[in-house]
C-alpha atoms as a PDB file:
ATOM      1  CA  UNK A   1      66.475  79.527   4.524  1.00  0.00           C
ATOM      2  CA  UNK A   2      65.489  76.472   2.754  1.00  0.00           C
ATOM      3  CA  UNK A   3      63.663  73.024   4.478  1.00  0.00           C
ATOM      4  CA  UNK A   4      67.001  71.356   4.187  1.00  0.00           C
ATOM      5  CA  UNK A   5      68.696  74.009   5.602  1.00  0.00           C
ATOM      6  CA  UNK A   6      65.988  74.562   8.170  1.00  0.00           C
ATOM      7  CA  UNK A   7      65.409  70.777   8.944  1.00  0.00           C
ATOM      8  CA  UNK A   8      69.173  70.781  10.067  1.00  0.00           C
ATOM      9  CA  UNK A   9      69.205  73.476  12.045  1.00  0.00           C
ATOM     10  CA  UNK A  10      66.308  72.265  14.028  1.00  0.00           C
ATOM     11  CA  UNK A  11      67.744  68.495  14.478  1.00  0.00           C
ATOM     12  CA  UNK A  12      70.985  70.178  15.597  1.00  0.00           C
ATOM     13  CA  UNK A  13      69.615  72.052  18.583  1.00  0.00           C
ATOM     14  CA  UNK A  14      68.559  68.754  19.434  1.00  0.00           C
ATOM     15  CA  UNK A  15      71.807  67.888  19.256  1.00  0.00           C
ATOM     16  CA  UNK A  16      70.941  65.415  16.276  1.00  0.00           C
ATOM     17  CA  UNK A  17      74.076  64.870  14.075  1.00  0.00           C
ATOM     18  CA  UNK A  18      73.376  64.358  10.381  1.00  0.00           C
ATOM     19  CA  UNK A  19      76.947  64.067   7.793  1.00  0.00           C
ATOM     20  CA  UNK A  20      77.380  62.889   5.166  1.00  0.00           C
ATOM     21  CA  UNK A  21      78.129  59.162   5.128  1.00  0.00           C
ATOM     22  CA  UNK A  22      79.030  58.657   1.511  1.00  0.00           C
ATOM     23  CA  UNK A  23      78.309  60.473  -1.775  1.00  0.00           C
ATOM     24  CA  UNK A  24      74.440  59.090  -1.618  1.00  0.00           C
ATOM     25  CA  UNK A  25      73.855  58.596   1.996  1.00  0.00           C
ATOM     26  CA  UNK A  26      73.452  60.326   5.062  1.00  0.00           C
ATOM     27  CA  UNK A  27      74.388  59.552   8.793  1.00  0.00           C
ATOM     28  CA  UNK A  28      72.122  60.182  11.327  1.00  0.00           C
ATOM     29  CA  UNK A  29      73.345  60.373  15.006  1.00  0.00           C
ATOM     30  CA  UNK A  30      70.652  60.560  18.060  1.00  0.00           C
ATOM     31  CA  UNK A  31      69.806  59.824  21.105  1.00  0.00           C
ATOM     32  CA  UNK A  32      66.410  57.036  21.082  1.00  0.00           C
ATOM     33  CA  UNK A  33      62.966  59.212  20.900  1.00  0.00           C
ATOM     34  CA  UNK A  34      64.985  62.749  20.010  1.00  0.00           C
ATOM     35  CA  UNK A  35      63.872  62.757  16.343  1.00  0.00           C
ATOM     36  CA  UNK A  36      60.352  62.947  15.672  1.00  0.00           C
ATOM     37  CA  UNK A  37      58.579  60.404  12.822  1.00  0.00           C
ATOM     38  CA  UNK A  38      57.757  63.784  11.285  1.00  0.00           C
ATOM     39  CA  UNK A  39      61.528  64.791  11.183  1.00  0.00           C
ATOM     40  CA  UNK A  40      62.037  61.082   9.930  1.00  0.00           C
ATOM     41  CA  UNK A  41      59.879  61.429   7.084  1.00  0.00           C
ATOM     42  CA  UNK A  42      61.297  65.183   6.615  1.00  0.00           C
ATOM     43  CA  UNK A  43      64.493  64.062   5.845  1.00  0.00           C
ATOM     44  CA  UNK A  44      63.397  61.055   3.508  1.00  0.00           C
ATOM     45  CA  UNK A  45      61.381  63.455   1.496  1.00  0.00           C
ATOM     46  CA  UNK A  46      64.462  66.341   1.912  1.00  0.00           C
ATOM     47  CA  UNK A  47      67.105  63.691   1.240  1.00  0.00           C
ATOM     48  CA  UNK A  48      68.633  65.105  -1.840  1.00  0.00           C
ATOM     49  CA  UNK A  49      68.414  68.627  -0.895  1.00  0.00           C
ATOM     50  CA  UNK A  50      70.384  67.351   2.371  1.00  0.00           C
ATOM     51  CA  UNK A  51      72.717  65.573   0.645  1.00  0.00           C
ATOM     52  CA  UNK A  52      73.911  69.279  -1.850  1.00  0.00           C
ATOM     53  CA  UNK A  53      73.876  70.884   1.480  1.00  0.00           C
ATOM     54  CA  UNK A  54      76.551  68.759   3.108  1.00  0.00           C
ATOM     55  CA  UNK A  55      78.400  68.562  -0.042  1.00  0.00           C
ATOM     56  CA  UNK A  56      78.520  71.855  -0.362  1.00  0.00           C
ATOM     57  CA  UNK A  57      79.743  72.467   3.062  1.00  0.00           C
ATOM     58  CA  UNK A  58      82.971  70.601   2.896  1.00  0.00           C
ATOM     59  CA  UNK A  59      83.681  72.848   0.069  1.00  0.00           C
ATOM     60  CA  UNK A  60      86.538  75.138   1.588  1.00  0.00           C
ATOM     61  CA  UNK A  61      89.166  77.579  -0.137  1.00  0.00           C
ATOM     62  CA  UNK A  62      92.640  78.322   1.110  1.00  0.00           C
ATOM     63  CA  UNK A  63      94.094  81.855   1.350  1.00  0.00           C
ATOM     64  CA  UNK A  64      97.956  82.405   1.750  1.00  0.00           C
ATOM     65  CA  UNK A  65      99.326  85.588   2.491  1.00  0.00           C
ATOM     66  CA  UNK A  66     102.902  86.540   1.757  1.00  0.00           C
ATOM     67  CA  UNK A  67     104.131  89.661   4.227  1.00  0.00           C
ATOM     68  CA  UNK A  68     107.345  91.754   4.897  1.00  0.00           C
ATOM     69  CA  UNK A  69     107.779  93.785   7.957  1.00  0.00           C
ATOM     70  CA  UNK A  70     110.389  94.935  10.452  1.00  0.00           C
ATOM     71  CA  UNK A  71     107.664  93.277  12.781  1.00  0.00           C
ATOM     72  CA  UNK A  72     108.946  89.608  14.347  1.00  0.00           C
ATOM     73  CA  UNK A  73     105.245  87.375  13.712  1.00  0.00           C
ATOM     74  CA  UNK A  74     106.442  85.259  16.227  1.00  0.00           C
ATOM     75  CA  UNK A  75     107.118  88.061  19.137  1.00  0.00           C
ATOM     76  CA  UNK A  76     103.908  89.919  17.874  1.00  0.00           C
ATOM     77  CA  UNK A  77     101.226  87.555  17.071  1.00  0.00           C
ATOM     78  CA  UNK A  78      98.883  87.610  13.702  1.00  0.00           C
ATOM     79  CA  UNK A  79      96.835  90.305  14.645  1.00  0.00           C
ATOM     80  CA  UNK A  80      99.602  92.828  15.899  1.00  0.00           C
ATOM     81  CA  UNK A  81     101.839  91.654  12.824  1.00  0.00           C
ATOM     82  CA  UNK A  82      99.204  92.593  10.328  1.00  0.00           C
ATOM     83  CA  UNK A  83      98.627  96.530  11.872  1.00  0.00           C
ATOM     84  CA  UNK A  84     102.654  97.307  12.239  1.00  0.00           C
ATOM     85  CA  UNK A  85     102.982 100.290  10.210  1.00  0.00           C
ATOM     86  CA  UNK A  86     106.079  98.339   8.661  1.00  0.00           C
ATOM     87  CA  UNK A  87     103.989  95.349   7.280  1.00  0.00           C
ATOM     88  CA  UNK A  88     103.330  95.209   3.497  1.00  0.00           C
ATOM     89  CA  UNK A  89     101.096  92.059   1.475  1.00  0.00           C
ATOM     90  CA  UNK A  90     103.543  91.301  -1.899  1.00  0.00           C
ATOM     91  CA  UNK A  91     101.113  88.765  -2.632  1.00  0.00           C
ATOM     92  CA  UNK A  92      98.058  86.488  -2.007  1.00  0.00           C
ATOM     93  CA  UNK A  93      97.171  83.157  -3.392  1.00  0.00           C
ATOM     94  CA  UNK A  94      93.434  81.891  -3.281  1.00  0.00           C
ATOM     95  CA  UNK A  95      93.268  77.940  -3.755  1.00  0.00           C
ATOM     96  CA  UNK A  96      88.881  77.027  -4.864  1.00  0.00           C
ATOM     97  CA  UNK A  97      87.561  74.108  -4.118  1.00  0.00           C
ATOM     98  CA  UNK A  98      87.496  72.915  -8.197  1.00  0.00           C
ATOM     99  CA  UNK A  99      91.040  73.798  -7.982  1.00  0.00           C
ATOM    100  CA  UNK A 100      91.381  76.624  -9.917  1.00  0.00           C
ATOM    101  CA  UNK A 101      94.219  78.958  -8.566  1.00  0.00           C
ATOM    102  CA  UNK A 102      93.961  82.784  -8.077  1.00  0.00           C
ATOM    103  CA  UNK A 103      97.093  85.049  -7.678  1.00  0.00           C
ATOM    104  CA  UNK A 104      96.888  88.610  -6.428  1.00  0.00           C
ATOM    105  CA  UNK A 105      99.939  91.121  -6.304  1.00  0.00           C
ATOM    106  CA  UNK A 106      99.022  94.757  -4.864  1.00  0.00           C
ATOM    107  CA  UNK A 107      99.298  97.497  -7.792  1.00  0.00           C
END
């Protein structure tokens, strides 16, 4: 775990919010006294470390499955679906966050 990472984690089981306000700044949410001048100076000195971290956590991918089965989703649910002996994946599609697009077909 790194200071940034472990700097967060501590202000958060304080309940201390920190997001990212904008691409160089940070948002600090707490109730008066919670954060320590300590923690303060902590996240002056860790303030570009912070700032990847958050970045990098509104990174997200997107998965789509495309299915067959004699199974109804709707009547079954996701998970119930997915085990019917009748259900088959024809493809997958796996969206990064720079964009790039990844197809996958069973063989």
């Amino acid at each position: 775990m790194t200071a940034a990472e472990k700097l967060l984690s501590e202000l958060r089981a304080k309940s201390v919010q920190v997001e990212l306000a904008e691409a160089d700044k940070l948002r600090i949410e707490a109730p008066p006294g919670v954060v320590a001048r300590d923690e303060i100076e902590r996240l002056r000195a860790l303030k570009p470390a912070l700032l990847l971290l958050l970045r990098r956590s509104l990174d997200v991918f997107f998965l789509d499955f495309e299915t067959r089965s004699l199974a109804s989703l709707r009547k079954l649910g996701g998970r119930a679906y997915a085990e019917h002996e009748t259900t088959e994946v024809l493809c997958a599609v796996f969206r990064l966050p720079d964009g790039q697009t990844i197809e996958w077909q069973p063989s």
